[in-house]
C-alpha atoms as a PDB file:
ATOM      1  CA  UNK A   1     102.099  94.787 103.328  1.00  0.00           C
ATOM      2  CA  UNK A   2     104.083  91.578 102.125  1.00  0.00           C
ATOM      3  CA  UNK A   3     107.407  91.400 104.272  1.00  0.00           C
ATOM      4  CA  UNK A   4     109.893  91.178 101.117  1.00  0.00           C
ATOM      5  CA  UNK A   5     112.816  91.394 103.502  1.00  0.00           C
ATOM      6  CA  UNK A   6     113.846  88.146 103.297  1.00  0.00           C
ATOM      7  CA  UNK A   7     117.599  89.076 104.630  1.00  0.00           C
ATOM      8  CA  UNK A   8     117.995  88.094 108.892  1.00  0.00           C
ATOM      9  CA  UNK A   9     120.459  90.992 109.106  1.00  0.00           C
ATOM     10  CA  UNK A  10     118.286  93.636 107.788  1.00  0.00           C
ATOM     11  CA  UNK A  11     115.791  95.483 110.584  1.00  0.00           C
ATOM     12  CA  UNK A  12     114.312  98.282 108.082  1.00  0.00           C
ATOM     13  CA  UNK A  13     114.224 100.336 105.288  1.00  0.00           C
ATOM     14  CA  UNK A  14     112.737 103.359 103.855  1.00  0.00           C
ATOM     15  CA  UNK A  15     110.554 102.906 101.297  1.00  0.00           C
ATOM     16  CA  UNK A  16     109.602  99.161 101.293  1.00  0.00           C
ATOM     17  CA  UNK A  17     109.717  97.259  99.139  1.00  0.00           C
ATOM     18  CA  UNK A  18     106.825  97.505  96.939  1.00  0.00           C
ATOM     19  CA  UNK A  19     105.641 100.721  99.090  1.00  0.00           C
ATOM     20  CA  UNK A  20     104.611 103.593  97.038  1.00  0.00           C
ATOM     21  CA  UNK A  21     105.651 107.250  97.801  1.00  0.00           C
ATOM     22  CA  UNK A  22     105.202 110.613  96.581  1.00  0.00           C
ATOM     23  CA  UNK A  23     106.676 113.968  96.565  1.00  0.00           C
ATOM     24  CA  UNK A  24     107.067 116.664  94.243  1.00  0.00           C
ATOM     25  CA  UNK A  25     110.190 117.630  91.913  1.00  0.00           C
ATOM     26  CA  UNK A  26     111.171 120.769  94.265  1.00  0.00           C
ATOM     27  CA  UNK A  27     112.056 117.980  97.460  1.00  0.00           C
ATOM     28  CA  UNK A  28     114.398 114.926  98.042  1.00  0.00           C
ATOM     29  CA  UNK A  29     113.719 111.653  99.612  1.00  0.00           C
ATOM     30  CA  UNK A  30     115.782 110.340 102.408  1.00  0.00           C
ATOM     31  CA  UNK A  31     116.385 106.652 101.780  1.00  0.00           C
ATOM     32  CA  UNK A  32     117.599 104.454 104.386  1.00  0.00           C
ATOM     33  CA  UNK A  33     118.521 100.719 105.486  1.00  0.00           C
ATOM     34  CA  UNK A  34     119.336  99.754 108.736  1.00  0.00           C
ATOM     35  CA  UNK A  35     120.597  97.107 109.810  1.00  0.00           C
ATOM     36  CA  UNK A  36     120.367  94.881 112.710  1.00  0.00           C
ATOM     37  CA  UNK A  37     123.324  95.893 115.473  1.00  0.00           C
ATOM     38  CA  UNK A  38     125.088  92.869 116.294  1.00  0.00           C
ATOM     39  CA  UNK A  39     125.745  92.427 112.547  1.00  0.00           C
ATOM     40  CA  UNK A  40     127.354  96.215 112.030  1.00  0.00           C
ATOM     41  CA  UNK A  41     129.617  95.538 114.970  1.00  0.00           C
ATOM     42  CA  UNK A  42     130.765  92.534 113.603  1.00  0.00           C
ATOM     43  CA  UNK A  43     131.074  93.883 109.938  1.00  0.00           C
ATOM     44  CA  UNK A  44     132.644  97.344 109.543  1.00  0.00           C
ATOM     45  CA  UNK A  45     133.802  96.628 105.932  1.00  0.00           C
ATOM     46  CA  UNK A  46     129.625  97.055 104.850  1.00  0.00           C
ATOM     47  CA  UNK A  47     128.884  99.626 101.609  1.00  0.00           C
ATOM     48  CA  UNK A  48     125.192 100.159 100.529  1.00  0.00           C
ATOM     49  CA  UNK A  49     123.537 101.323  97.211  1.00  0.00           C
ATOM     50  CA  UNK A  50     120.330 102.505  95.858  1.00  0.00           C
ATOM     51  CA  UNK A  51     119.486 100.967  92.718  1.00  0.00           C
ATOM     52  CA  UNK A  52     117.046 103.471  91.089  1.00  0.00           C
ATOM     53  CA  UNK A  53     116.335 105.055  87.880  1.00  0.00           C
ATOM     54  CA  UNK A  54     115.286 108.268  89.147  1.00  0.00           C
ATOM     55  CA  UNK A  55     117.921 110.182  87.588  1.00  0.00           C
ATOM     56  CA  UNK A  56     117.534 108.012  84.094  1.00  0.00           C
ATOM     57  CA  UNK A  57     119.018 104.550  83.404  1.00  0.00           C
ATOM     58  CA  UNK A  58     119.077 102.005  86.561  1.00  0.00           C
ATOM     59  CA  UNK A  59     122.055 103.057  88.340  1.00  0.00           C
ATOM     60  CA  UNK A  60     123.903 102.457  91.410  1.00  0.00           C
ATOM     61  CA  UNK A  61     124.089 105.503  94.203  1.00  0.00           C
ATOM     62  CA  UNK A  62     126.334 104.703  97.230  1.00  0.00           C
ATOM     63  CA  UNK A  63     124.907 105.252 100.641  1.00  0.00           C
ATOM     64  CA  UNK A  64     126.245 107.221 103.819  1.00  0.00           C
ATOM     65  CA  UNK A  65     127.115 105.134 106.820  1.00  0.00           C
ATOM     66  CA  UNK A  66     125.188 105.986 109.914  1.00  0.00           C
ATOM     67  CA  UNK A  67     125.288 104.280 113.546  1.00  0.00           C
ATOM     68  CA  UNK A  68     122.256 102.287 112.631  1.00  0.00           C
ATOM     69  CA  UNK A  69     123.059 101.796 109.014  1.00  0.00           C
ATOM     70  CA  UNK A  70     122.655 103.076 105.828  1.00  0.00           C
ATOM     71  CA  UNK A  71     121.042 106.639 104.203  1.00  0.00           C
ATOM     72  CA  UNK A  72     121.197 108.721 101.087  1.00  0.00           C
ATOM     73  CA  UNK A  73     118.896 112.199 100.603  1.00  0.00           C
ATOM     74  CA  UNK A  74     118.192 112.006  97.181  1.00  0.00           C
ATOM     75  CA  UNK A  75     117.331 115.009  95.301  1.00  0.00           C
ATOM     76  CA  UNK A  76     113.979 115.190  93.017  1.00  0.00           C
ATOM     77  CA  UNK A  77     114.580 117.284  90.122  1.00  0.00           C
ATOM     78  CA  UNK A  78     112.125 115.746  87.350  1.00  0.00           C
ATOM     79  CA  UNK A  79     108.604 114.765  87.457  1.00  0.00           C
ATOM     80  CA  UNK A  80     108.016 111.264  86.902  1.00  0.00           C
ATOM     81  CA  UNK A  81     107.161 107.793  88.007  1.00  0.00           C
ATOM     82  CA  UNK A  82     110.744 105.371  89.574  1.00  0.00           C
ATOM     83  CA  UNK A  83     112.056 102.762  91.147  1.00  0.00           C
ATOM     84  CA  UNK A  84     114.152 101.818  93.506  1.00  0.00           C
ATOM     85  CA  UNK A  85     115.720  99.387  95.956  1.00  0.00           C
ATOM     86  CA  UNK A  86     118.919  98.427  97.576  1.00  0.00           C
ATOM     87  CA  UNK A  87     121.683  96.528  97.717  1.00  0.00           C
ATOM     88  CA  UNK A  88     124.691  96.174 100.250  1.00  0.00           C
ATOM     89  CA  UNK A  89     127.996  94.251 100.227  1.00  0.00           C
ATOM     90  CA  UNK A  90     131.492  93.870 101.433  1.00  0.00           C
ATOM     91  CA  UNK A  91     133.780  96.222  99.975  1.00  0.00           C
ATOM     92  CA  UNK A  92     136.446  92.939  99.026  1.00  0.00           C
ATOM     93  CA  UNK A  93     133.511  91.250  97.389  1.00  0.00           C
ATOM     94  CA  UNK A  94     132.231  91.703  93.449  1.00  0.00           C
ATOM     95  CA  UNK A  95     128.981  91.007  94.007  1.00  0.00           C
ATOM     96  CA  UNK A  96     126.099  92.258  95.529  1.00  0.00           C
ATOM     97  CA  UNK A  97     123.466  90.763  97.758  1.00  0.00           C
ATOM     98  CA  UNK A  98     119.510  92.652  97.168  1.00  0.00           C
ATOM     99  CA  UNK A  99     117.167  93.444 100.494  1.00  0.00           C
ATOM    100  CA  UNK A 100     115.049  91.059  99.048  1.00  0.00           C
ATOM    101  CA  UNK A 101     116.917  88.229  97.525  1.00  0.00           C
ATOM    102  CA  UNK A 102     116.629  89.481  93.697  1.00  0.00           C
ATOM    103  CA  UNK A 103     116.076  93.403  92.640  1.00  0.00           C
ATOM    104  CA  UNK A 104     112.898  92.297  90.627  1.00  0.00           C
ATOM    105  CA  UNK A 105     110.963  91.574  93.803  1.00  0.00           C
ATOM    106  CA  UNK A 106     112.050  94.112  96.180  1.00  0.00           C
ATOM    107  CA  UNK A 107     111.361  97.952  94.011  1.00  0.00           C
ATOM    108  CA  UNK A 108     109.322 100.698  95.856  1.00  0.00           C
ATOM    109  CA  UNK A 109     107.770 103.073  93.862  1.00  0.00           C
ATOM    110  CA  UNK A 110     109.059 106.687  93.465  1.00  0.00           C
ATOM    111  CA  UNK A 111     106.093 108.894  91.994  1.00  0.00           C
ATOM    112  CA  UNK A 112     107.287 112.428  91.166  1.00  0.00           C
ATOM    113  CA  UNK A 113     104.945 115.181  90.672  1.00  0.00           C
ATOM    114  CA  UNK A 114     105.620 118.772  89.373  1.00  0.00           C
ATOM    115  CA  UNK A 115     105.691 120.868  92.034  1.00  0.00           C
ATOM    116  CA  UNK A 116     103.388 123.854  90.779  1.00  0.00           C
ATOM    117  CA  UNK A 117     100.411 120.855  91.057  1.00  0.00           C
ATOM    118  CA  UNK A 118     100.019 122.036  94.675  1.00  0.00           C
ATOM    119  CA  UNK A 119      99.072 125.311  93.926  1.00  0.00           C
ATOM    120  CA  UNK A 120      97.246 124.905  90.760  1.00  0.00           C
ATOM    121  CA  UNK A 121      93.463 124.743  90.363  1.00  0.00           C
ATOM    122  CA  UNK A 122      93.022 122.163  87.889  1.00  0.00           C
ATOM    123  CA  UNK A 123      89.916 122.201  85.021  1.00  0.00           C
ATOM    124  CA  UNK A 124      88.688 118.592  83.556  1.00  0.00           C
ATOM    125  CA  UNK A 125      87.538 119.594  80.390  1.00  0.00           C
ATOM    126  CA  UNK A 126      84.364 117.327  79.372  1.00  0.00           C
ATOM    127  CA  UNK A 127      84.616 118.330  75.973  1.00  0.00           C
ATOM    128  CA  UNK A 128      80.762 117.475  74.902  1.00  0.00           C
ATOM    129  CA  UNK A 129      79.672 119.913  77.312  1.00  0.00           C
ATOM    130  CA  UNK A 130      80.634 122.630  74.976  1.00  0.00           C
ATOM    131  CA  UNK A 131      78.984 121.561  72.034  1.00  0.00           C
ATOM    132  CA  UNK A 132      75.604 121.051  73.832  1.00  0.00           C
ATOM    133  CA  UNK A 133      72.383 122.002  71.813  1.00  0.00           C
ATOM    134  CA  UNK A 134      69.898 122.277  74.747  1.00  0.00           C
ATOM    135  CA  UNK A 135      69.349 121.979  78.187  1.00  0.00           C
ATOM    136  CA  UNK A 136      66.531 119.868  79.088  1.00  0.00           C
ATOM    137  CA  UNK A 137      63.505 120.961  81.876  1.00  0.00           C
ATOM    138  CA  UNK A 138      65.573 118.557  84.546  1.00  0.00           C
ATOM    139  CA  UNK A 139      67.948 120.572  83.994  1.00  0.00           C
ATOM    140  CA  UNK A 140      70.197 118.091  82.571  1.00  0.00           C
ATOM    141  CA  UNK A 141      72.074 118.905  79.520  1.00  0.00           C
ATOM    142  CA  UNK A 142      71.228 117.178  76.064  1.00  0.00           C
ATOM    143  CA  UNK A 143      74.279 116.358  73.906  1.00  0.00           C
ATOM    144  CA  UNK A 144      74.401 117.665  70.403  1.00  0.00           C
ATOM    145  CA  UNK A 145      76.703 117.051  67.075  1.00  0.00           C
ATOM    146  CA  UNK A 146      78.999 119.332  68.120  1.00  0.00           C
ATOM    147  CA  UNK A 147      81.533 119.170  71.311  1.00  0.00           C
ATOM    148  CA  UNK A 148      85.155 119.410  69.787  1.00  0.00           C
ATOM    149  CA  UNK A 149      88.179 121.231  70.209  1.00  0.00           C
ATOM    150  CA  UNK A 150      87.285 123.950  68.490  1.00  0.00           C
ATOM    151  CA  UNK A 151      84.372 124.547  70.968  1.00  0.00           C
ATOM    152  CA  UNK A 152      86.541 124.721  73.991  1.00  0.00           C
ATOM    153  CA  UNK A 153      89.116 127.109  72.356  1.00  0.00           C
ATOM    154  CA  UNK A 154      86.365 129.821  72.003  1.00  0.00           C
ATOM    155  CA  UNK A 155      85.898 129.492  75.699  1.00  0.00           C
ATOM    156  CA  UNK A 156      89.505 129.525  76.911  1.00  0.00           C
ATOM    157  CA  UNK A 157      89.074 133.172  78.365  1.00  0.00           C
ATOM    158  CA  UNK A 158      86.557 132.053  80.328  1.00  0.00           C
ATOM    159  CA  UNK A 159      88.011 129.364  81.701  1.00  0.00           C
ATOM    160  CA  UNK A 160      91.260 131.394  82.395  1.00  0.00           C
ATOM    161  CA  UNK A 161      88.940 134.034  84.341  1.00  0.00           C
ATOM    162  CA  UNK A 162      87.847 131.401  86.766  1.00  0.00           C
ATOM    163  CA  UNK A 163      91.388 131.571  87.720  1.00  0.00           C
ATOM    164  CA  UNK A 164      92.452 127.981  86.233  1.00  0.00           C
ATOM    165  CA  UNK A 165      95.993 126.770  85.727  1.00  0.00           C
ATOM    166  CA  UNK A 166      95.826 123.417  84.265  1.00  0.00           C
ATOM    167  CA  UNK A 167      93.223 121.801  81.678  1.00  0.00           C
ATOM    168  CA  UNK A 168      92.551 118.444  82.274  1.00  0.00           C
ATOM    169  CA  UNK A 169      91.437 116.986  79.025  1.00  0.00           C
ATOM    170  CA  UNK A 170      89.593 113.279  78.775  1.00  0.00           C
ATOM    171  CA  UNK A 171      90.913 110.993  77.027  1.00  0.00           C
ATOM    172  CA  UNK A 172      90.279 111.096  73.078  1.00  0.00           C
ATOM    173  CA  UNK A 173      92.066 107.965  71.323  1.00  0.00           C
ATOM    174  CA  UNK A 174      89.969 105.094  70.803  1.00  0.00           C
ATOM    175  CA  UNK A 175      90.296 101.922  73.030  1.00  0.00           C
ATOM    176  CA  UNK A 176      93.068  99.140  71.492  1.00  0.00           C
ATOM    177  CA  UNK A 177      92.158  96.094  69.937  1.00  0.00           C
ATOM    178  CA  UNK A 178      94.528  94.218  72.436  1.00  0.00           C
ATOM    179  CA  UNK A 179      91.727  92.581  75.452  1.00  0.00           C
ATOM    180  CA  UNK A 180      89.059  94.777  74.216  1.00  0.00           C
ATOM    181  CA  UNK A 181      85.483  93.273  75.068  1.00  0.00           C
ATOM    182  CA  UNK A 182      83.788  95.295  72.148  1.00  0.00           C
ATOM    183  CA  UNK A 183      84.312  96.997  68.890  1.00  0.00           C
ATOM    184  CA  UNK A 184      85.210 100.840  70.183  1.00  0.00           C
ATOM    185  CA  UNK A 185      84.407 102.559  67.119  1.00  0.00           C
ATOM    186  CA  UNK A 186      80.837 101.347  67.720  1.00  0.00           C
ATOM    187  CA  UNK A 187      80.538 103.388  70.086  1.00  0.00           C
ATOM    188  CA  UNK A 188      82.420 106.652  69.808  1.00  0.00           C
ATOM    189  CA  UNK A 189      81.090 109.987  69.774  1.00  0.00           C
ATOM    190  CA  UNK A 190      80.909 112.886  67.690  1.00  0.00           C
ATOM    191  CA  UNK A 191      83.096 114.788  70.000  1.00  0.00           C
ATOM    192  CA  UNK A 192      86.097 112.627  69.306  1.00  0.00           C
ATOM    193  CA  UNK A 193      87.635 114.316  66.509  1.00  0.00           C
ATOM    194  CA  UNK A 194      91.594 114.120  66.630  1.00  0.00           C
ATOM    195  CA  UNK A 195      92.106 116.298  63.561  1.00  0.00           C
ATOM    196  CA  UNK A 196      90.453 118.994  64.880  1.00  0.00           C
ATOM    197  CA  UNK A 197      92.730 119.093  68.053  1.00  0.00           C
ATOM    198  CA  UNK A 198      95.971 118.309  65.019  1.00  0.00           C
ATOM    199  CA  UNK A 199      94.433 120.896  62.578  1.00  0.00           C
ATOM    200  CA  UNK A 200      94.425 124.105  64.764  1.00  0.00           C
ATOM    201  CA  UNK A 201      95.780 122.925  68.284  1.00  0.00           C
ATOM    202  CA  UNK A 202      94.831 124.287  71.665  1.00  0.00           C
ATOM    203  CA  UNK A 203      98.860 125.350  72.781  1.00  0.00           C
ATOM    204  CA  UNK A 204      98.209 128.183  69.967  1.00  0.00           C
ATOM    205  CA  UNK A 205      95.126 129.442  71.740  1.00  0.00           C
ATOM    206  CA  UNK A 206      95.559 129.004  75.651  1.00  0.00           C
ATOM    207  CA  UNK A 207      95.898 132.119  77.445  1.00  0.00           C
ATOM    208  CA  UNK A 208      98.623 130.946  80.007  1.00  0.00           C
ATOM    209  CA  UNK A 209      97.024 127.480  81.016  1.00  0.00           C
ATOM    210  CA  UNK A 210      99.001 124.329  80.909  1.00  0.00           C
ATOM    211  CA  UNK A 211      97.410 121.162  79.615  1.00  0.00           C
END
C-alpha cells in the first residue's frame, strides 16, 4: 500500500489511508492514531479528530487520549459506504494539520453492510430464465420472448420454499450514452421491460423476501 503518512511524528493508524474496511451496521470500528513517543512527551496539549461522514455530513469526532495516542470506537448504525481520516492539533491553535498533508489524499474507506446479510441466503434472479421456451438436448436452456417480471412473480413461492431471504435482481436500465462503445438499445433483450416491473411491482407479491 502507498505510505500516505507523510507526517515524521505519526507511527500508525487504523484504517490507512486509502485502506478499505468492512463491518456490518450491528458493530463499531475502533479508530486509532498513534503517535511516535518522544513527540507525546514533549506535547501534552495534542487533541485528535476523525473526519468522517459516517453519521451524515463530514464532521469532526474528537478522539480519546491513550498512552500511545489517539482512539475513538465508533458505532455503526446504518448501512452504507464512508469515509474517513484524521486530523490532530494543539488545543491553542485554529487550525488543523491532516495525517496526510491534505484530507483529500489521506480517506480510508468505511463499507457498511446490513447486518442480516450474514445470515441470509441470497437468490440472483436471471430473469430470462423464467421465460424460457425450451430446453435444448445439451441440456442448455434456449431463451424465448418471454422472461419478465411478471414471470418471476408467479414463482416467488418457490423461491421462498428454497428457504431464500434476499432476491438479487440483474441489472435492467440500459447502459448511458456517457463513454459507451456501442448503441445499447441494439442490443437489449426482450426481458428488459421496466413497465412491467412499474405496472404491477414485485414488493406487492414477495412472500417475505427482501430485494
Amino acid at each position: 500500500m502507498e505510505n500516505l503518512l507523510q507526517n515524521s511524528i505519526i507511527e500508525n493508524v487504523f484504517p490507512k489511508p486509502k485502506e478499505v474496511v468492512k463491518y456490518t451496521n450491528d458493530s463499531s470500528i475502533a479508530f486509532s492514531l498513534t503517535l511516535k513517543r518522544d513527540f507525546l512527551e514533549n506535547h501534552k496539549d495534542i487533541e485528535a479528530e476523525v473526519w468522517t461522514n459516517i453519521k451524515g455530513r463530514f464532521h469532526g469526532f474528537p478522539m480519546q487520549k491513550t498512552e500511545s495516542g489517539f482512539r475513538l470506537n465508533f458505532a455503526l448504525s446504518k448501512s452504507g459506504m464512508y469515509k474517513a481520516t484524521f486530523r490532530y492539533k494543539k488545543k491553542e491553535d485554529n487550525y488543523w494539520s491532516w495525517i496526510s498533508g491534505s484530507p483529500h489524499h489521506g480517506y480510508c474507506e468505511v463499507h457498511v453492510d446490513d447486518a442480516y446479510i450474514n445470515n441470509s441466503i441470497v437468490y440472483n434472479a436471471f430473469i430470462r430464465f423464467f421465460g424460457h421456451k425450451k430446453m435444448k438436448k445439451t441440456g442448455m436452456i434456449e431463451f424465448g420472448q418471454s422472461g419478465t417480471f411478471d414471470d418471476i412473480k408467479h414463482r416467488l413461492d418457490e423461491i421462498k420454499a428454497l428457504g431464500v431471504d434476499i432476491i438479487y435482481l440483474n441489472p435492467i436500465h440500459p447502459i448511458g450514452e456517457v463513454y459507451r462503445n456501442y448503441n445499447p438499445h441494439d442490443l437489449l433483450p426482450s426481458y428488459l421491460q421496466p413497465l412491467s416491473l412499474q405496472h404491477k411491482g414485485l414488493q406487492e407479491h414477495r412472500p417475505g423476501i427482501r430485494d
